[in-house]
N, C-alpha and C. Protein backbone atom coordinates (compact mmCIF):
# COMPACT_ATOMS: atom_id res chain seq x y z
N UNK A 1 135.11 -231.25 20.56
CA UNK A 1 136.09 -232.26 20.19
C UNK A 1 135.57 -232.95 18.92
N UNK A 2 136.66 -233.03 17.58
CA UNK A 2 136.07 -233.78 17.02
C UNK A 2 135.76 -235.19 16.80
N UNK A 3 135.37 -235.72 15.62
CA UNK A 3 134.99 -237.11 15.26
C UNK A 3 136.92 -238.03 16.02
N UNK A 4 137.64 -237.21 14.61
CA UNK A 4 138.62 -237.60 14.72
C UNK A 4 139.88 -238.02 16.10
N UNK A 5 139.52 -236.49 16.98
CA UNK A 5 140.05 -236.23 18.39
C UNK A 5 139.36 -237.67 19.26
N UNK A 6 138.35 -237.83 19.05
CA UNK A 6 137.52 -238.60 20.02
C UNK A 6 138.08 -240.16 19.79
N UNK A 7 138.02 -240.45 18.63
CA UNK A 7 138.54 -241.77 18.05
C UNK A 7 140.16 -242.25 18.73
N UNK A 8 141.25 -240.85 18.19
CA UNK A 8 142.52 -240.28 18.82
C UNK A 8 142.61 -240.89 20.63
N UNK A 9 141.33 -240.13 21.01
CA UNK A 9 141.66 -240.91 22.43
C UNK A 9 141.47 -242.13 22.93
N UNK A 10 140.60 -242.48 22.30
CA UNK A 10 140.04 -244.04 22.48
C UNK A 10 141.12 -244.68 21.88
N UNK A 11 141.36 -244.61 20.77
CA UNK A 11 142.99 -245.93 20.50
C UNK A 11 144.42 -245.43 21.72
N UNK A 12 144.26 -243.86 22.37
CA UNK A 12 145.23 -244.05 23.01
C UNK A 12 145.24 -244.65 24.71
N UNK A 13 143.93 -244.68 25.05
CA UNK A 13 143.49 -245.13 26.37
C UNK A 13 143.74 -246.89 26.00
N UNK A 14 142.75 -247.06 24.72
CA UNK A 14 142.87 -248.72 24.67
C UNK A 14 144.73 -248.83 24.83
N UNK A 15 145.58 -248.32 24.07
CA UNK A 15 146.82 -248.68 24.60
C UNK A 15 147.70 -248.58 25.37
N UNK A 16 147.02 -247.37 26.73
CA UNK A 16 147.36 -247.30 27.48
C UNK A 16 147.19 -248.48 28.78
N UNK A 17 146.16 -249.05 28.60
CA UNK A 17 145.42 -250.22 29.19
C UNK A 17 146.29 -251.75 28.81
N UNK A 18 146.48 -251.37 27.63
CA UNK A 18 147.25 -252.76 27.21
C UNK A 18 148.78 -252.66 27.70
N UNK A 19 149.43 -251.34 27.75
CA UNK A 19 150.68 -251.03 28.44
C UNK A 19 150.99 -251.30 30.08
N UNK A 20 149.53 -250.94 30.64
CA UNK A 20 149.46 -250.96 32.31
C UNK A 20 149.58 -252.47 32.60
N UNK A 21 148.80 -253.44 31.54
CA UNK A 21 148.45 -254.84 31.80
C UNK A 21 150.04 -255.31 31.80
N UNK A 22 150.43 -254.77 30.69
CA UNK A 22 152.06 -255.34 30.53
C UNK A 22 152.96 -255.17 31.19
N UNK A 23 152.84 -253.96 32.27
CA UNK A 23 153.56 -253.68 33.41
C UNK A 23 153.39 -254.69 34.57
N UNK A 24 151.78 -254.73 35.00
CA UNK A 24 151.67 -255.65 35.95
C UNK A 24 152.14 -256.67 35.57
N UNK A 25 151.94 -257.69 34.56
CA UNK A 25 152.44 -258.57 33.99
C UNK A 25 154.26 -259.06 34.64
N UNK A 26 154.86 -257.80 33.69
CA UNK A 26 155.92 -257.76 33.95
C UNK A 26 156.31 -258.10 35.82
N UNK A 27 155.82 -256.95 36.62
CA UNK A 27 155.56 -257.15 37.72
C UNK A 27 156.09 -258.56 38.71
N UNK A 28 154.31 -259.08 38.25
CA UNK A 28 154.55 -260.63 38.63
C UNK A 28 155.72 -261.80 37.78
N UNK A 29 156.06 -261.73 36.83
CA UNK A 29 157.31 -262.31 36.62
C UNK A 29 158.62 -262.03 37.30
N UNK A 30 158.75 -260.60 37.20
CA UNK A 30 160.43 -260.57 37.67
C UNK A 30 160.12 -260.53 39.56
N UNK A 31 159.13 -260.72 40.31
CA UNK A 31 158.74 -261.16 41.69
C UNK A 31 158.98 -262.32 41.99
N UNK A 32 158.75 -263.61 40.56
CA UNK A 32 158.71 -264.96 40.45
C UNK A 32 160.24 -265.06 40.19
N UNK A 33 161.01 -264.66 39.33
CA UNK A 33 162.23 -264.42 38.77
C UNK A 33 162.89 -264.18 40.24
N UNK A 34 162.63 -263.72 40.89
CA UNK A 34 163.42 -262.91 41.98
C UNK A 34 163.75 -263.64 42.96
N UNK A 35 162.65 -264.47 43.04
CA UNK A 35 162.30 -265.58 44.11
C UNK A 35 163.05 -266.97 44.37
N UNK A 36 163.03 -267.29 42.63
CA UNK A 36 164.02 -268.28 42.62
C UNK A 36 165.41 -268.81 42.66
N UNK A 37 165.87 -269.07 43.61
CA UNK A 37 167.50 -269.11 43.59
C UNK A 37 168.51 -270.30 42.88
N UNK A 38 169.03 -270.48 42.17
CA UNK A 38 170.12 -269.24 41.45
C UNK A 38 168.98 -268.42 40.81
N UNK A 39 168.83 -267.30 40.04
CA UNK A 39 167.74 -266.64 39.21
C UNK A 39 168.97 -265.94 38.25
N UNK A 40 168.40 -266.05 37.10
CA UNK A 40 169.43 -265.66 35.89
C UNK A 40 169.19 -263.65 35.71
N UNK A 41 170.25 -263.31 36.45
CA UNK A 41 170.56 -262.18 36.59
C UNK A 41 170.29 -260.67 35.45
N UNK A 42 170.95 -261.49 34.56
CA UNK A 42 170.85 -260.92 33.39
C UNK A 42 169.20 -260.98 32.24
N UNK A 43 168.56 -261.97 32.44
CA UNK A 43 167.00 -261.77 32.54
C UNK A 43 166.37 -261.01 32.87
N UNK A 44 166.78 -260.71 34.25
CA UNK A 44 166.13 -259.80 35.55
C UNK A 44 165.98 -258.34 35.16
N UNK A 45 167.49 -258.47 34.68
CA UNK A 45 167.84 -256.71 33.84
C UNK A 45 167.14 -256.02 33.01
N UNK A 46 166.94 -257.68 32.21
CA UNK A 46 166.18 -257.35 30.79
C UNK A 46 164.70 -256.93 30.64
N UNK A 47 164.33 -257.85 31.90
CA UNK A 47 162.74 -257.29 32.25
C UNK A 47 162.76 -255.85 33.31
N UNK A 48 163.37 -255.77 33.99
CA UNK A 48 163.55 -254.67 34.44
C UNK A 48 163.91 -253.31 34.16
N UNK A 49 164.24 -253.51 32.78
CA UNK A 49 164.46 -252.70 31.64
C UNK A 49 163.33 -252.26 30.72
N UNK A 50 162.73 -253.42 30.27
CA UNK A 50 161.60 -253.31 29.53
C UNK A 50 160.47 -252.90 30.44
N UNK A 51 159.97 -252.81 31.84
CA UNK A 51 159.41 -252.61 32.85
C UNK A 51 159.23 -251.06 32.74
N UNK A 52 160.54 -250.16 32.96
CA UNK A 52 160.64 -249.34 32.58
C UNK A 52 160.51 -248.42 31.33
N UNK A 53 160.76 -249.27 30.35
CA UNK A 53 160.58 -248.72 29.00
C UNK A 53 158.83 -248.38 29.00
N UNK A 54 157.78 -249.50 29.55
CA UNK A 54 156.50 -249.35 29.25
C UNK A 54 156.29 -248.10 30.76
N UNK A 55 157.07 -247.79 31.65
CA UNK A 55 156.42 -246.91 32.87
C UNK A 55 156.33 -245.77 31.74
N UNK A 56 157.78 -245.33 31.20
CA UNK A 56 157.72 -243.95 30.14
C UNK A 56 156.55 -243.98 29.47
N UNK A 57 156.60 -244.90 28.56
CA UNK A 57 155.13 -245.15 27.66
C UNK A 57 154.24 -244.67 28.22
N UNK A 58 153.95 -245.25 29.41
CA UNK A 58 152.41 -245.10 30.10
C UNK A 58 152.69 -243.59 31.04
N UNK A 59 153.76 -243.27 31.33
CA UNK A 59 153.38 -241.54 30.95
C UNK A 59 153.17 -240.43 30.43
N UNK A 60 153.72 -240.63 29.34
CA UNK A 60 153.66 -240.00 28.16
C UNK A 60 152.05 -239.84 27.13
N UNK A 61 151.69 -241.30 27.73
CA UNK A 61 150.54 -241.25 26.89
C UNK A 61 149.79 -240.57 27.94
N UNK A 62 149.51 -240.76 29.11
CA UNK A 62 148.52 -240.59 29.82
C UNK A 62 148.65 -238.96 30.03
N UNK A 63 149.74 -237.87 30.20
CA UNK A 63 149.82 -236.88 29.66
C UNK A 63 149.39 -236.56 28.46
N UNK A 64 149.28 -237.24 27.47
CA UNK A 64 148.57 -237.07 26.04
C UNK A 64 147.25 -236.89 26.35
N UNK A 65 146.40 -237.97 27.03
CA UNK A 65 145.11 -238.21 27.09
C UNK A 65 144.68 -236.92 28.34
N UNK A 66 145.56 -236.59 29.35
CA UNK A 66 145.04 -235.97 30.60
C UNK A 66 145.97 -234.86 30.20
N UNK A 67 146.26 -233.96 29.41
CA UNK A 67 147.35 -232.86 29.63
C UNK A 67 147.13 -231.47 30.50
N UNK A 68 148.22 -231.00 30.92
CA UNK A 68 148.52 -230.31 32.16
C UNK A 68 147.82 -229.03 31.51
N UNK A 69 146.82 -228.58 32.88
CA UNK A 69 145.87 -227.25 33.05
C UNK A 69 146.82 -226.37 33.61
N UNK A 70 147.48 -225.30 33.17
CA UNK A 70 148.33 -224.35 33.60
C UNK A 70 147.25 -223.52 34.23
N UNK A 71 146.72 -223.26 35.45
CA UNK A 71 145.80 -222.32 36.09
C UNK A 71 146.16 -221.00 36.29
């Protein structure tokens, strides 16, 4: 592996880490969001949306970093 490859994975793990944090994150808000009644619906969506947007992220990369061994 080179210099370059090695570097390659390390910025993509560091942002895979910062993606996972942002999920949990997310997580505990729309739990708090959820909780409170009335709770603004359309918020809920929005994080629940973006929630999802970072799950893709964080598979995509982590397939990048771990890719599939066809045996």
């Amino acid at each position: 592996m080179s210099k370059a490859e090695i570097e390659q994975q390390q910025l993509l793990k560091a942002r895979l880490e910062a993606l996972e944090s942002e999920h949990r994150d997310l997580d505990d808000v729309i739990e708090r969001l959820a909780e409170d009644k009335p709770f603004d619906q359309l918020k809920l969506q929005r994080l629940k949306k973006r929630k999802l947007g970072l799950k893709d992220e964080i598979i995509l990369i982590r397939s990048r970093i771990l890719p599939d061994i066809i045996a």
